[in-house]
PDB file of N, CA and C in Angstrom:
ATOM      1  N   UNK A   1      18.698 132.012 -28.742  1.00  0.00           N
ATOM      2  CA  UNK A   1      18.351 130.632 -28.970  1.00  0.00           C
ATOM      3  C   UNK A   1      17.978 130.003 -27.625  1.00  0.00           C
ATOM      4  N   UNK A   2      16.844 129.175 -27.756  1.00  0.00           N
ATOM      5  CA  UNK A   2      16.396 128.100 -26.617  1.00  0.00           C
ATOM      6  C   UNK A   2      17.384 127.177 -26.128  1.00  0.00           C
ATOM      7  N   UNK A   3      18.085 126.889 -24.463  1.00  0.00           N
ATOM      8  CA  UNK A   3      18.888 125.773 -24.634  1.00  0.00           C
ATOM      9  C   UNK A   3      17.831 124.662 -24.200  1.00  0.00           C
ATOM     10  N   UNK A   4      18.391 123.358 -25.118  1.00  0.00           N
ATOM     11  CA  UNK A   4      17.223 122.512 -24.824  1.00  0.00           C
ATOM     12  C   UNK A   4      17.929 121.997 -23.169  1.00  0.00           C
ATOM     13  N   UNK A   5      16.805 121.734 -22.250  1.00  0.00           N
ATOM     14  CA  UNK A   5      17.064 121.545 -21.160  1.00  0.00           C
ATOM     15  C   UNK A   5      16.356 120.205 -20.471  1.00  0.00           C
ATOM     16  N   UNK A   6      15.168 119.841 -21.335  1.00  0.00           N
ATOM     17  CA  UNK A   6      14.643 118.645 -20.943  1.00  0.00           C
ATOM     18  C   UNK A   6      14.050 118.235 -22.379  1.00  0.00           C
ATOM     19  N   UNK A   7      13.366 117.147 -21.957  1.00  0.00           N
ATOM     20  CA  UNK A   7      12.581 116.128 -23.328  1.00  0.00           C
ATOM     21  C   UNK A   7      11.677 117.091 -24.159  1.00  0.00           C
ATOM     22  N   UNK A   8      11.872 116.494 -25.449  1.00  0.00           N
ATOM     23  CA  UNK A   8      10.947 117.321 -26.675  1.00  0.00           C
ATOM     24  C   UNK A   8      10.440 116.585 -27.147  1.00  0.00           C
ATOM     25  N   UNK A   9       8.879 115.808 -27.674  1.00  0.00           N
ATOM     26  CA  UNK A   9       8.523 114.949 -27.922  1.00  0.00           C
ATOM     27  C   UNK A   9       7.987 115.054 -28.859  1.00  0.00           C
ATOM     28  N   UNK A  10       7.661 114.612 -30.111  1.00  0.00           N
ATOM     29  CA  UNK A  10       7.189 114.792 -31.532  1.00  0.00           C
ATOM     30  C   UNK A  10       6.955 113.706 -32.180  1.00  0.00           C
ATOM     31  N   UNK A  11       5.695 113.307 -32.940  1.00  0.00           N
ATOM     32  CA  UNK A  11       5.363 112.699 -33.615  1.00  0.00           C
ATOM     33  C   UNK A  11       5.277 112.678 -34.942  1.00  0.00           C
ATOM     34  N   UNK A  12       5.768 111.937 -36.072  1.00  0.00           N
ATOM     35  CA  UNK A  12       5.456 112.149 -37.356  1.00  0.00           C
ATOM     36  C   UNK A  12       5.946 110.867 -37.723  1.00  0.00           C
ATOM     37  N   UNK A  13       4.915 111.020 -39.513  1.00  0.00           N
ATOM     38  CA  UNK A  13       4.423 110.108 -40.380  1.00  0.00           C
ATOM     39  C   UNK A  13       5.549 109.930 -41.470  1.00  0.00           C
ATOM     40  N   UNK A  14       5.877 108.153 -41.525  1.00  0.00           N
ATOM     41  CA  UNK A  14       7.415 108.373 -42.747  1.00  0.00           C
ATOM     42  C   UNK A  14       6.618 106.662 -43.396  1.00  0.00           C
ATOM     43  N   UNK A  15       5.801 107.133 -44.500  1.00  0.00           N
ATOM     44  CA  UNK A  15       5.593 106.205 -45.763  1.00  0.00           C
ATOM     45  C   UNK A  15       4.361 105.361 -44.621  1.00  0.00           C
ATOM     46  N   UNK A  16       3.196 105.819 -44.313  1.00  0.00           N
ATOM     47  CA  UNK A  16       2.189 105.823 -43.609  1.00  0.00           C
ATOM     48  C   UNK A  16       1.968 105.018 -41.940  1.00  0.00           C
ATOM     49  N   UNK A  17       3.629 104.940 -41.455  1.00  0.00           N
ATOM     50  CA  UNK A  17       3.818 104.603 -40.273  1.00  0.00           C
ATOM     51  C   UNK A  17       3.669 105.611 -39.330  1.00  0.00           C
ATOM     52  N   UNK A  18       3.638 105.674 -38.027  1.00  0.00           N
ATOM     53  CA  UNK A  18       3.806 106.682 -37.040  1.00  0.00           C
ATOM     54  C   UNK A  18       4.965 106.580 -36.304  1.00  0.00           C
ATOM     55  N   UNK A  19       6.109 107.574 -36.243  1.00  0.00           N
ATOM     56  CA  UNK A  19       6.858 107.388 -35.164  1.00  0.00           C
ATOM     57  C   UNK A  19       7.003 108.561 -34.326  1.00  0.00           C
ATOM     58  N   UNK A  20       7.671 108.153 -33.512  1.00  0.00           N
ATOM     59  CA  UNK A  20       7.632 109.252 -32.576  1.00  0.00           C
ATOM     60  C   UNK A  20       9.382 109.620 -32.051  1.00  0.00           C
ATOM     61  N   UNK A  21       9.764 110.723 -31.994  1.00  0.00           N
ATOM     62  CA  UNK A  21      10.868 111.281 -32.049  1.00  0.00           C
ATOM     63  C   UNK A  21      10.925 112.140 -30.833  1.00  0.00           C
ATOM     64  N   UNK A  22      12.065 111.836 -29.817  1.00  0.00           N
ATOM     65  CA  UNK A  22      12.714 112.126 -28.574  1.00  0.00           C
ATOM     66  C   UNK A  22      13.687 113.049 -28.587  1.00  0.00           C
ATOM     67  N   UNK A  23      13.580 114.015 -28.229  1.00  0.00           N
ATOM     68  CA  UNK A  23      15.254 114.927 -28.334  1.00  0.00           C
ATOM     69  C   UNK A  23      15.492 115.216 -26.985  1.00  0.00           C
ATOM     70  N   UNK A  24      16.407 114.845 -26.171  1.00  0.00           N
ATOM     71  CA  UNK A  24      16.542 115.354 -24.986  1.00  0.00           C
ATOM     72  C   UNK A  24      18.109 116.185 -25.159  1.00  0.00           C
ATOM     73  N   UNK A  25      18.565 116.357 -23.866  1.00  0.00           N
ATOM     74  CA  UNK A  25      20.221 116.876 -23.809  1.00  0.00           C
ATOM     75  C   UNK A  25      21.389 115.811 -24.562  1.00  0.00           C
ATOM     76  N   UNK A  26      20.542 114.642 -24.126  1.00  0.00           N
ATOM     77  CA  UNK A  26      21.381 113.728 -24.167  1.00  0.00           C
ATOM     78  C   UNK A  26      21.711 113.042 -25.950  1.00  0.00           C
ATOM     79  N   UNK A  27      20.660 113.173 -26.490  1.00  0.00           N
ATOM     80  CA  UNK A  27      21.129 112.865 -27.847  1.00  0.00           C
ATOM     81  C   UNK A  27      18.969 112.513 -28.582  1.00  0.00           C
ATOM     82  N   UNK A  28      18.966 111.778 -29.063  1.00  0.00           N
ATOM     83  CA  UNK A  28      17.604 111.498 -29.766  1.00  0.00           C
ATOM     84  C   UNK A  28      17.438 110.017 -30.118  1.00  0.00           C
ATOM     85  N   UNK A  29      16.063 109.544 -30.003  1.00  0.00           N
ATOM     86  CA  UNK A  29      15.270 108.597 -30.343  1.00  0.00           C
ATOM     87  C   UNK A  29      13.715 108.424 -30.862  1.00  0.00           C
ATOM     88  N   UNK A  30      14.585 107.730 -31.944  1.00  0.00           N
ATOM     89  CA  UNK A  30      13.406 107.432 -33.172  1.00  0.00           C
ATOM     90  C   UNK A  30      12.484 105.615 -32.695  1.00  0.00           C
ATOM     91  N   UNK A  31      11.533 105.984 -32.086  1.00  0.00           N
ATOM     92  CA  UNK A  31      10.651 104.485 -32.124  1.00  0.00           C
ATOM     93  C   UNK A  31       9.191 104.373 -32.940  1.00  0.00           C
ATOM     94  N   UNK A  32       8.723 103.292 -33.029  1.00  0.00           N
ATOM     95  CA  UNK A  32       7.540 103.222 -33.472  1.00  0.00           C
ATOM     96  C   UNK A  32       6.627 103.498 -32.696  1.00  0.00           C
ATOM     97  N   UNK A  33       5.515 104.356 -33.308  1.00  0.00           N
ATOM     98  CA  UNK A  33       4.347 104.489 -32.330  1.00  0.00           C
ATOM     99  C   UNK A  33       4.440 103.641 -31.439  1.00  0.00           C
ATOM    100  N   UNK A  34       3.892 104.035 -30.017  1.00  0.00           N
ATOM    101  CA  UNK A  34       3.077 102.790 -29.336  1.00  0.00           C
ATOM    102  C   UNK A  34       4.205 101.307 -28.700  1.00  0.00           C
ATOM    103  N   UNK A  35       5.733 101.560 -28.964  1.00  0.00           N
ATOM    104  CA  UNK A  35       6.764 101.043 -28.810  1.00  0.00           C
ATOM    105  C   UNK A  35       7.824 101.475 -28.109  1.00  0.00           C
ATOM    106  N   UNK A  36       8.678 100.960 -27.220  1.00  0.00           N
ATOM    107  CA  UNK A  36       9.659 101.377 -26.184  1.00  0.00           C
ATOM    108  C   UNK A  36      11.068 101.665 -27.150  1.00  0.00           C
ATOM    109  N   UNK A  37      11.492 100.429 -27.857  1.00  0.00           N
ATOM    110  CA  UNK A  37      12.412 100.670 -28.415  1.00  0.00           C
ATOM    111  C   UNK A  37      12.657 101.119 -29.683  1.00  0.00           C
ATOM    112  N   UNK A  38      14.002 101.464 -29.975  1.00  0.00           N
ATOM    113  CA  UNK A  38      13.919 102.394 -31.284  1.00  0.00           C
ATOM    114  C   UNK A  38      15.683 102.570 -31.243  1.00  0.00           C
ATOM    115  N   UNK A  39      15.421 103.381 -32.148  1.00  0.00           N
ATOM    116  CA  UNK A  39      17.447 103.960 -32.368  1.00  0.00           C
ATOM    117  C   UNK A  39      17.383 104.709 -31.513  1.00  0.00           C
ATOM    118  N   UNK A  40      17.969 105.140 -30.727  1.00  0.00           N
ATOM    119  CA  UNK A  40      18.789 105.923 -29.848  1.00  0.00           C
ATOM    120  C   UNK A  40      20.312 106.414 -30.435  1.00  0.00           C
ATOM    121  N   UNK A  41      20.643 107.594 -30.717  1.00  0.00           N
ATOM    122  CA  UNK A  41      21.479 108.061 -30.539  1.00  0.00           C
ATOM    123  C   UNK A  41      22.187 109.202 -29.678  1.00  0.00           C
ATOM    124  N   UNK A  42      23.309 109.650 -29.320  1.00  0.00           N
ATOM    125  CA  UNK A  42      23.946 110.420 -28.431  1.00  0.00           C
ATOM    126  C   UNK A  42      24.696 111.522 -29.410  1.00  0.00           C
ATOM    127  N   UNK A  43      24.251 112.994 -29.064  1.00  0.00           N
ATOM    128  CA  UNK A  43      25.169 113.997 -29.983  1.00  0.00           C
ATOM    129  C   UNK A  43      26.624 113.865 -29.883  1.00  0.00           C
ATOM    130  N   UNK A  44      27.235 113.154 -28.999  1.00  0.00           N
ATOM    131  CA  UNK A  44      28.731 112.990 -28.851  1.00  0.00           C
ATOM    132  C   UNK A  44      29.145 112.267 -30.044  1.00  0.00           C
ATOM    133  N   UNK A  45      28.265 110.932 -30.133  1.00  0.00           N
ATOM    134  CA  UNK A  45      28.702 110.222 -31.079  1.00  0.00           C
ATOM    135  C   UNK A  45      27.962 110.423 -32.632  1.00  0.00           C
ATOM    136  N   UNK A  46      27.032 111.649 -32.848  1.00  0.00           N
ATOM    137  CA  UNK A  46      26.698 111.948 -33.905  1.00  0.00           C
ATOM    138  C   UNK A  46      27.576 112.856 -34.461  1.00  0.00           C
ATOM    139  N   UNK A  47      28.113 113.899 -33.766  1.00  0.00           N
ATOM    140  CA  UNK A  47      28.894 115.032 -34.226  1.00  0.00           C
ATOM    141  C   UNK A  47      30.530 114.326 -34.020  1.00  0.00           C
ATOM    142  N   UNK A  48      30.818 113.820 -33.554  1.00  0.00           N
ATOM    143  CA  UNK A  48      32.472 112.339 -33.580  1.00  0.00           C
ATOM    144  C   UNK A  48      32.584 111.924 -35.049  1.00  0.00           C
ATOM    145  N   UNK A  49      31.603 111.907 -35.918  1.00  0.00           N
ATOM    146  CA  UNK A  49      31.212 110.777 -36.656  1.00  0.00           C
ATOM    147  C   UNK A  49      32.373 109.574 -37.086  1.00  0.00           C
ATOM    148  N   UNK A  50      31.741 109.078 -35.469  1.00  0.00           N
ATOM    149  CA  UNK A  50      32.348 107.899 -35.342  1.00  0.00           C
ATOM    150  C   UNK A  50      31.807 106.775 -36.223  1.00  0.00           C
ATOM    151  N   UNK A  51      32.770 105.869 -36.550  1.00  0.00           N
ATOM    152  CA  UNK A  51      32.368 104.749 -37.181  1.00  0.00           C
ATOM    153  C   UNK A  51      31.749 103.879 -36.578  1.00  0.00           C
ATOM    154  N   UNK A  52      31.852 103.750 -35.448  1.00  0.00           N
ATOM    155  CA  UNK A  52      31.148 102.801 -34.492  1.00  0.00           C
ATOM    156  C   UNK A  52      29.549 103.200 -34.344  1.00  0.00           C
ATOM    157  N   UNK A  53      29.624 104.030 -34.439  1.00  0.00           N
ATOM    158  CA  UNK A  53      28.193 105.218 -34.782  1.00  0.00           C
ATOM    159  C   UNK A  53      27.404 104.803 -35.590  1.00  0.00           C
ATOM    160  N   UNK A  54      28.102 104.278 -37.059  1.00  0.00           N
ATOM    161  CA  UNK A  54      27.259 103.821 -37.738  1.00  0.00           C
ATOM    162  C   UNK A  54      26.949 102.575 -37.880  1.00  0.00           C
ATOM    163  N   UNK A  55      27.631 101.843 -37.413  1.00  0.00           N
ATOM    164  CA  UNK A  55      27.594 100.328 -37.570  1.00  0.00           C
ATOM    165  C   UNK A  55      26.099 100.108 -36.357  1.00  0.00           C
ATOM    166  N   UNK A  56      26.669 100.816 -35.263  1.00  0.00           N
ATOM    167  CA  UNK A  56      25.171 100.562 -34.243  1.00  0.00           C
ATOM    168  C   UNK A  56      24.019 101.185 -34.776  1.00  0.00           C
ATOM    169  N   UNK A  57      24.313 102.441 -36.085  1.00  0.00           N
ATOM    170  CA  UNK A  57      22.380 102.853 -36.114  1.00  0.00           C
ATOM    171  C   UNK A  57      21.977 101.642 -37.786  1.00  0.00           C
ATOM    172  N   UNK A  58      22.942 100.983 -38.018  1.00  0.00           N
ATOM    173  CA  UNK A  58      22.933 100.005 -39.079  1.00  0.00           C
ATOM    174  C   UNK A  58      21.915  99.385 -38.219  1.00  0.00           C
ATOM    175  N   UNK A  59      22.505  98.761 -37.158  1.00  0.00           N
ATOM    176  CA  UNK A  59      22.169  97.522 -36.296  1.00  0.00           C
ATOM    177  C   UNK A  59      20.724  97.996 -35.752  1.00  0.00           C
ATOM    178  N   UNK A  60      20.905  98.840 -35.353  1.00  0.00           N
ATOM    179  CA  UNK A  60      19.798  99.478 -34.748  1.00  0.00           C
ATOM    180  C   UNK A  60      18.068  99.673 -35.984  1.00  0.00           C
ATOM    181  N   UNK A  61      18.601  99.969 -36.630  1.00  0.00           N
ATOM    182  CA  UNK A  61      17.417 100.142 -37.772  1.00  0.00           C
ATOM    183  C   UNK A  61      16.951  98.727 -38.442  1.00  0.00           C
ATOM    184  N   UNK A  62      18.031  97.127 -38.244  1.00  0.00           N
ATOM    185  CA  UNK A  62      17.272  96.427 -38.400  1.00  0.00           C
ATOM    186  C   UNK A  62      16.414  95.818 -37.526  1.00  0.00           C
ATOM    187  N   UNK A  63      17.086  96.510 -36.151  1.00  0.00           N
ATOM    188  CA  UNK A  63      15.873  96.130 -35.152  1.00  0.00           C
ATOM    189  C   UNK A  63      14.497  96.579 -35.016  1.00  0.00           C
ATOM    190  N   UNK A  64      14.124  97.506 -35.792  1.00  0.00           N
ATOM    191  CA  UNK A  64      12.755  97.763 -36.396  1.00  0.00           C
ATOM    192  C   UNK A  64      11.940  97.143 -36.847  1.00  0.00           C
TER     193      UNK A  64
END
């Protein structure tokens, strides 16, 4: 298996928007095309499944 070691960058289409999807070491981020911000999450706190976890990608997705 590949260890991921730096940024992976990917684009794709969800109900005829564009976003673009970040995977680094550090965890992943989902933004809109052409846009800085987005959800950010951290694998610490995805694989924790912390509750606090979800309340911020709640928060986070109405910031879209």
């Amino acid at each position: 298996m590949t260890r991921l070691e730096k940024s992976l960058k990917r684009e794709l289409r969800i109900a005829k928007t564009s976003y673009v999807l970040t995977i680094d070491p550090g965890g992943f981020k989902l933004t809109k095309k052409g846009r800085r911000k987005g959800i950010e999450i951290e694998w610490k706190d995805l694989v924790s499944g912390d509750e606090a976890m979800a309340v911020a990608l709640r928060a986070s997705v109405d910031s879209l």
